[in-house]
PDB file of N, CA and C in Angstrom:
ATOM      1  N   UNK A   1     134.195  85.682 108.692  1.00  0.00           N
ATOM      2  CA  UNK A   1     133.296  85.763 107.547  1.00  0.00           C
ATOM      3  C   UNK A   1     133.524  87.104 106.852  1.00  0.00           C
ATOM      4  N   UNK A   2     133.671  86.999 105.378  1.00  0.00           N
ATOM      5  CA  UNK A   2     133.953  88.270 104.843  1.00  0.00           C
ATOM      6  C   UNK A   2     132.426  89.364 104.634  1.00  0.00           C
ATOM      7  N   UNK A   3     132.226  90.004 104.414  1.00  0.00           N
ATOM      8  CA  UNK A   3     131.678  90.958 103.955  1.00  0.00           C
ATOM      9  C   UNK A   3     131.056  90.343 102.762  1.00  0.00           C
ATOM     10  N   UNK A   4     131.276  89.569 102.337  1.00  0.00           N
ATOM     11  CA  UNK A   4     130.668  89.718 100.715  1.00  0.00           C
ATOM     12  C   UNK A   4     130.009  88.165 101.125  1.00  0.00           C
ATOM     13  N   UNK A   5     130.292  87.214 101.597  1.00  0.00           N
ATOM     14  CA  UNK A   5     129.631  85.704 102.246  1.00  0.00           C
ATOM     15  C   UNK A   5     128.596  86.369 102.826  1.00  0.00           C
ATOM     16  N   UNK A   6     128.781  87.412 103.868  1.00  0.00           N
ATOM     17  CA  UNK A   6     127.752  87.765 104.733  1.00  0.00           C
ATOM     18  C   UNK A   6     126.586  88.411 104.358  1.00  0.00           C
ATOM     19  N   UNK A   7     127.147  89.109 103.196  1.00  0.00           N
ATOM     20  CA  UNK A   7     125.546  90.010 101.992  1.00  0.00           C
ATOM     21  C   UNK A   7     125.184  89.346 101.981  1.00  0.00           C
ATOM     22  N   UNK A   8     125.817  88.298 100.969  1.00  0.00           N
ATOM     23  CA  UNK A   8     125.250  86.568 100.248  1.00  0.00           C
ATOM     24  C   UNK A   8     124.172  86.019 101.230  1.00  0.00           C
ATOM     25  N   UNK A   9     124.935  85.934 102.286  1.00  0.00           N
ATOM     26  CA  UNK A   9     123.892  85.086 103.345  1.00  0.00           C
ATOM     27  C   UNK A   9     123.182  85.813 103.763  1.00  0.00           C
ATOM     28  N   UNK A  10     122.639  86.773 103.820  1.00  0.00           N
ATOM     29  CA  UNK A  10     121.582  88.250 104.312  1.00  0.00           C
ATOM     30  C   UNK A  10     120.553  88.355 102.818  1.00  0.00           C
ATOM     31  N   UNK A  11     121.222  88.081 101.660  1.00  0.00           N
ATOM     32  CA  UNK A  11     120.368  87.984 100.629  1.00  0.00           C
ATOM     33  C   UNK A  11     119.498  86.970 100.467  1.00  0.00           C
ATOM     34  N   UNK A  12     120.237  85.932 100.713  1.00  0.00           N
ATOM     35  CA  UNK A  12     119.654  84.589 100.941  1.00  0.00           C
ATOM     36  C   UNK A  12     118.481  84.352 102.240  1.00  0.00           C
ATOM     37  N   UNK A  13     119.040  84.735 103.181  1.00  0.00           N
ATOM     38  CA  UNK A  13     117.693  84.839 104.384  1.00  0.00           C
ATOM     39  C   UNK A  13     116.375  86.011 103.881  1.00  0.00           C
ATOM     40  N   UNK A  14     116.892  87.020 103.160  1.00  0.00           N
ATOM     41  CA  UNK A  14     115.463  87.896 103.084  1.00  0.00           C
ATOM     42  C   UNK A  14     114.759  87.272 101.947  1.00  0.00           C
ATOM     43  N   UNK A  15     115.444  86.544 101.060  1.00  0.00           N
ATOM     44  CA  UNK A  15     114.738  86.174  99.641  1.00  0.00           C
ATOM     45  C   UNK A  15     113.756  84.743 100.445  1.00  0.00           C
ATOM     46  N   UNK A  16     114.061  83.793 101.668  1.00  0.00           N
ATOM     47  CA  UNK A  16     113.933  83.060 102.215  1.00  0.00           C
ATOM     48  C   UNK A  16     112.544  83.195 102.970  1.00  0.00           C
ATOM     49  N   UNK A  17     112.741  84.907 103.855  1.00  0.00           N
ATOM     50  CA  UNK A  17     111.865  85.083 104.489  1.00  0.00           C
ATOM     51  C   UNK A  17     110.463  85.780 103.539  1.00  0.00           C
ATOM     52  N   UNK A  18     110.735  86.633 102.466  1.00  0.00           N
ATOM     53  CA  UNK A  18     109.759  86.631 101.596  1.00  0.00           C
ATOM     54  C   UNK A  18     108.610  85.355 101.341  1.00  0.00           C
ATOM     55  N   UNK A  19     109.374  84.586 100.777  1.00  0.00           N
ATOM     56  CA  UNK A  19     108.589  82.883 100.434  1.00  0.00           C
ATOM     57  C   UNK A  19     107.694  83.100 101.189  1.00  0.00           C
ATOM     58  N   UNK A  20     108.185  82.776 102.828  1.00  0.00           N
ATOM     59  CA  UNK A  20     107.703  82.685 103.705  1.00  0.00           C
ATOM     60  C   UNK A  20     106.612  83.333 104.162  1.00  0.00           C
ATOM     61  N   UNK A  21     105.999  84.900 103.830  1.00  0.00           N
ATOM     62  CA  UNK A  21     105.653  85.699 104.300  1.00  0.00           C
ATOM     63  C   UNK A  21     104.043  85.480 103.121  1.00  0.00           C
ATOM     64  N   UNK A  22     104.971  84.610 101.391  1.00  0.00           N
ATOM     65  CA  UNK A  22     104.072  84.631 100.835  1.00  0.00           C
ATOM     66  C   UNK A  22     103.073  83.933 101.259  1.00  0.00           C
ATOM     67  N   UNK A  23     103.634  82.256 102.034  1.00  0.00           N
ATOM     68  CA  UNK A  23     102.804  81.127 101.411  1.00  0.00           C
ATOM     69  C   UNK A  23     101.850  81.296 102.888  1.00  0.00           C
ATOM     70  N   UNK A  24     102.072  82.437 103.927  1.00  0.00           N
ATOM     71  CA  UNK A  24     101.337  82.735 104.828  1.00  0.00           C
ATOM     72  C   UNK A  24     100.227  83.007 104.101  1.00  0.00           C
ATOM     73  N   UNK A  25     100.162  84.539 103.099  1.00  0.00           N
ATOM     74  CA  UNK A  25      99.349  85.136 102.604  1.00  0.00           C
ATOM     75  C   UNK A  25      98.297  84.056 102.087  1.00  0.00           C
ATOM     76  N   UNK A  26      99.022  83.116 101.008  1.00  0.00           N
ATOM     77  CA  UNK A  26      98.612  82.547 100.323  1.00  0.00           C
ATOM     78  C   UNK A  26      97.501  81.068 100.451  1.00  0.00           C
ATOM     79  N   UNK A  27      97.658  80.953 102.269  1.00  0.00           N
ATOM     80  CA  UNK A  27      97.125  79.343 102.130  1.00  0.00           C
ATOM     81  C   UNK A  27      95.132  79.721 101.914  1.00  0.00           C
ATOM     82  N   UNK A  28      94.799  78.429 102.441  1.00  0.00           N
ATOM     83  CA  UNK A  28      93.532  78.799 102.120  1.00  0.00           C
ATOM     84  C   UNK A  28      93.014  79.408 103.469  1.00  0.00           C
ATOM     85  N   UNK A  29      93.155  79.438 104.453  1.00  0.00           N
ATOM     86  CA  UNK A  29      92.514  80.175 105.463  1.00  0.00           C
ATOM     87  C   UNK A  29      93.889  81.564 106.224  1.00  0.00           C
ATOM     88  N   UNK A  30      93.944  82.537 105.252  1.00  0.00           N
ATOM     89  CA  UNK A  30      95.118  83.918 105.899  1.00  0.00           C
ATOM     90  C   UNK A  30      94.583  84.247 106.548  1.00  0.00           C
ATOM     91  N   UNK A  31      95.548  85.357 107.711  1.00  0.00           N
ATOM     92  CA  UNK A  31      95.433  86.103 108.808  1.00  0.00           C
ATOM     93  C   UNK A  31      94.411  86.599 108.443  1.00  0.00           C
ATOM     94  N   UNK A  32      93.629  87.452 109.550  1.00  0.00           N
ATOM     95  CA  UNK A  32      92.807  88.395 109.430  1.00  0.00           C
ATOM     96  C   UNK A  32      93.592  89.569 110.919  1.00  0.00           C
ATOM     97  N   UNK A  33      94.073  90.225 110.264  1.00  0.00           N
ATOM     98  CA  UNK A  33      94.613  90.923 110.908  1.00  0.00           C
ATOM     99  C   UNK A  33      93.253  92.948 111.224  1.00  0.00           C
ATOM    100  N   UNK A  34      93.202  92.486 112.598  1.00  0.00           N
ATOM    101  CA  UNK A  34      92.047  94.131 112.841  1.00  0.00           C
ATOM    102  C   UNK A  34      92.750  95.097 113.249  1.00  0.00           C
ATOM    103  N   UNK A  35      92.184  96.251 113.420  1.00  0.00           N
ATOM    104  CA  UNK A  35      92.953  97.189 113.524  1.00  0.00           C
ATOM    105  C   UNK A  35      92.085  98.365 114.906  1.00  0.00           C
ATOM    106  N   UNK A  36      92.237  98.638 115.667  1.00  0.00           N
ATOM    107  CA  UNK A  36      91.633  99.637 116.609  1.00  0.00           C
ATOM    108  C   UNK A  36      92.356 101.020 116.825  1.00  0.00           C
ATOM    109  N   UNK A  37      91.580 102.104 116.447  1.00  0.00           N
ATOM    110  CA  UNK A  37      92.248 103.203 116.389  1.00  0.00           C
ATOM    111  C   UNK A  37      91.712 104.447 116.757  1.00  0.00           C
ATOM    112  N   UNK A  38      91.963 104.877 117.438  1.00  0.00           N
ATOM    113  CA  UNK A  38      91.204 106.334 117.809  1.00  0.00           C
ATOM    114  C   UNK A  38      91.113 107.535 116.772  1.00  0.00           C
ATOM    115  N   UNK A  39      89.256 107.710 116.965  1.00  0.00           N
ATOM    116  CA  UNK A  39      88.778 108.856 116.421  1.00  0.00           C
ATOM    117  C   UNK A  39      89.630 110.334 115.851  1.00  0.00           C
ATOM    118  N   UNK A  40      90.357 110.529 116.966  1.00  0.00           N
ATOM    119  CA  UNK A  40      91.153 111.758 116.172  1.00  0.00           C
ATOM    120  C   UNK A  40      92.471 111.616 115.126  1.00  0.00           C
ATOM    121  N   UNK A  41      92.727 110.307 115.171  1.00  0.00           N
ATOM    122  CA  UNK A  41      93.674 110.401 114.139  1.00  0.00           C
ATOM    123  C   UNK A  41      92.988 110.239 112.712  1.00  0.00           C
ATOM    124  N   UNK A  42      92.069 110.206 112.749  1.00  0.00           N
ATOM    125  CA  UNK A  42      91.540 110.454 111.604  1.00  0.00           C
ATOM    126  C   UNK A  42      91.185 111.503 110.838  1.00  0.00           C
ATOM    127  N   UNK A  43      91.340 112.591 111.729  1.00  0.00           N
ATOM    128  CA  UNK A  43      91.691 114.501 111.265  1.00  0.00           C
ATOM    129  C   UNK A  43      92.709 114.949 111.724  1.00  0.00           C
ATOM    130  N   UNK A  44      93.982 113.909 112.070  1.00  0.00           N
ATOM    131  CA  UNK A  44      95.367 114.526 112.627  1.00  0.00           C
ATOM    132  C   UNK A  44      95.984 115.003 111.146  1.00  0.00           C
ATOM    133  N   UNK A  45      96.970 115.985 111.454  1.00  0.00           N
ATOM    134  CA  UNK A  45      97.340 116.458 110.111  1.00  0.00           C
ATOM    135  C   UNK A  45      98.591 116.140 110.415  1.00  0.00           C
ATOM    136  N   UNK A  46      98.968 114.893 109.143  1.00  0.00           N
ATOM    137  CA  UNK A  46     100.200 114.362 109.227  1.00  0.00           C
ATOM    138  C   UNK A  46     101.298 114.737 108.434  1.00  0.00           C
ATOM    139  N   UNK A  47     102.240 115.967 108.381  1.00  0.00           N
ATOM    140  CA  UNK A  47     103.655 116.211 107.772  1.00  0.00           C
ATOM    141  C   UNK A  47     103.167 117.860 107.675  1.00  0.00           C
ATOM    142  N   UNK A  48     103.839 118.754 106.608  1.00  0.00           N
ATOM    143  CA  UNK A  48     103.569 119.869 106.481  1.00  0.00           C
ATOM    144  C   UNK A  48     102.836 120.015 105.285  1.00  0.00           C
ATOM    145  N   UNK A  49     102.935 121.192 105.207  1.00  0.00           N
ATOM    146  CA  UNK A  49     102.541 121.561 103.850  1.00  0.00           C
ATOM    147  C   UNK A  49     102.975 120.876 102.081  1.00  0.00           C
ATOM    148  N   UNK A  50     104.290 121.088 102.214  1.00  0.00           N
ATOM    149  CA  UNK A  50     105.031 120.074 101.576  1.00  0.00           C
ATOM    150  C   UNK A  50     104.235 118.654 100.821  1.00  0.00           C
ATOM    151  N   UNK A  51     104.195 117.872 101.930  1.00  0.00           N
ATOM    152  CA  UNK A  51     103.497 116.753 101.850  1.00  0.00           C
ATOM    153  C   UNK A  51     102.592 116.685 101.367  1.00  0.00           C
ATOM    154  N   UNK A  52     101.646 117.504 102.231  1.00  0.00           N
ATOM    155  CA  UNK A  52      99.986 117.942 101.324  1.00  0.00           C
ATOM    156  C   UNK A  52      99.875 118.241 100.156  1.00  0.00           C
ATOM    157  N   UNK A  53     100.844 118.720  99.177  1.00  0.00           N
ATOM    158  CA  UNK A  53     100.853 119.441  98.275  1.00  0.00           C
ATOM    159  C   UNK A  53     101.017 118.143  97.633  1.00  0.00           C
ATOM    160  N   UNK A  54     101.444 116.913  97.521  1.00  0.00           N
ATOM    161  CA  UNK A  54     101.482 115.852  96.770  1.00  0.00           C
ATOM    162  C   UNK A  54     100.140 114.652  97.189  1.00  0.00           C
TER     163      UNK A  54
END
């Protein structure tokens, strides 16, 4: 398989798996996805200064 069939077919599976990901979102009863997370990451300081500055 060349290189350029194989994009093709890698383009084709992600454009494939999108759909897919939509008509999840989309039916009438979607995930309810929860989340559990500990207290201190909620005052963890995430990157440097840098970051903060944006």
């Amino acid at each position: 398989m060349s290189r350029r069939s194989c994009a093709c077919s890698w383009a084709k599976f992600l454009g494939w798996a999108r759909l897919e990901r939509q008509a999840v979102l989309m039916r009438m009863t979607p995930p309810y996805i929860g989340f559990i997370i500990e207290e201190s990451i909620l005052s963890r300081t995430l990157g440097g200064a840098e970051v903060l500055k944006e």
